[in-house]
Protein backbone atom coordinates (compact mmCIF):
# COMPACT_ATOMS: atom_id res chain seq x y z
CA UNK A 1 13.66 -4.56 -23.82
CA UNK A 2 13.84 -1.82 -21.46
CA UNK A 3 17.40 -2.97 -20.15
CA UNK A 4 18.63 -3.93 -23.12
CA UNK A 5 17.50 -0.94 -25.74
CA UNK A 6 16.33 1.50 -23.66
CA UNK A 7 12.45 1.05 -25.11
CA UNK A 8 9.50 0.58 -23.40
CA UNK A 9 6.51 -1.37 -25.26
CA UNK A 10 3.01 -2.51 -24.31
CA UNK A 11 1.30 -5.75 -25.62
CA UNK A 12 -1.67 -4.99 -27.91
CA UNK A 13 -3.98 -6.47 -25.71
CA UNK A 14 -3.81 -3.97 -23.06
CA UNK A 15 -5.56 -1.35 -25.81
CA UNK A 16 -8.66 -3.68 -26.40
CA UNK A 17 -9.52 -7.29 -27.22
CA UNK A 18 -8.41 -8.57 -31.17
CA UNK A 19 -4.92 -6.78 -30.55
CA UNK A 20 -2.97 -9.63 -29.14
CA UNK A 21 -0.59 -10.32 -32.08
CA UNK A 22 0.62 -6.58 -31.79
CA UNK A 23 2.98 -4.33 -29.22
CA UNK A 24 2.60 -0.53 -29.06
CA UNK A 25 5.81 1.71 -28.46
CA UNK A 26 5.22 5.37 -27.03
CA UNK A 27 7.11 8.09 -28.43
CA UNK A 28 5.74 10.72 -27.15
CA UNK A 29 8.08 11.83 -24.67
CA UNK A 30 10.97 12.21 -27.09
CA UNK A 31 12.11 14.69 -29.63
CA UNK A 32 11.11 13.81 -33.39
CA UNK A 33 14.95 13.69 -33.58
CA UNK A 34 15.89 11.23 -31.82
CA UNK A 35 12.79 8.82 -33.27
CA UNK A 36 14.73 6.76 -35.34
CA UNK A 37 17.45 6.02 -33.52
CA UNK A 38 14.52 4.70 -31.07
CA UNK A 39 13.79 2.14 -34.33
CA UNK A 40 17.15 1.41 -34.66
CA UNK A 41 17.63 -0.22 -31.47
CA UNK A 42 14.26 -2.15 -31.76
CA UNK A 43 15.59 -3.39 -35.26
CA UNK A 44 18.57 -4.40 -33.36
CA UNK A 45 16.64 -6.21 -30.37
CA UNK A 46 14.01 -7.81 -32.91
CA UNK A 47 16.65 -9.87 -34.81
């Protein structure tokens, strides 16, 4: 996802056990701006 959409995102599991089915995205290193253009290209790669 990282080449593709320029997103980084972390499986669930890595923040404790009963997250597997989930991925957390960081945006804390970007203006509130440019947050959902961030979404956009996830809704792009998730299709």
């Amino acid at each position: 996802m990282i080449d593709e959409a320029s997103l980084i995102c972390l499986p669930g599991e890595a923040f404790g056990s009963g997250l597997e089915a989930y991925l957390r995205f960081a945006f804390g290193n970007i203006a509130t701006e440019q947050i959902p253009q961030a979404v956009e290209r996830f809704s792009r790669q998730a299709r």
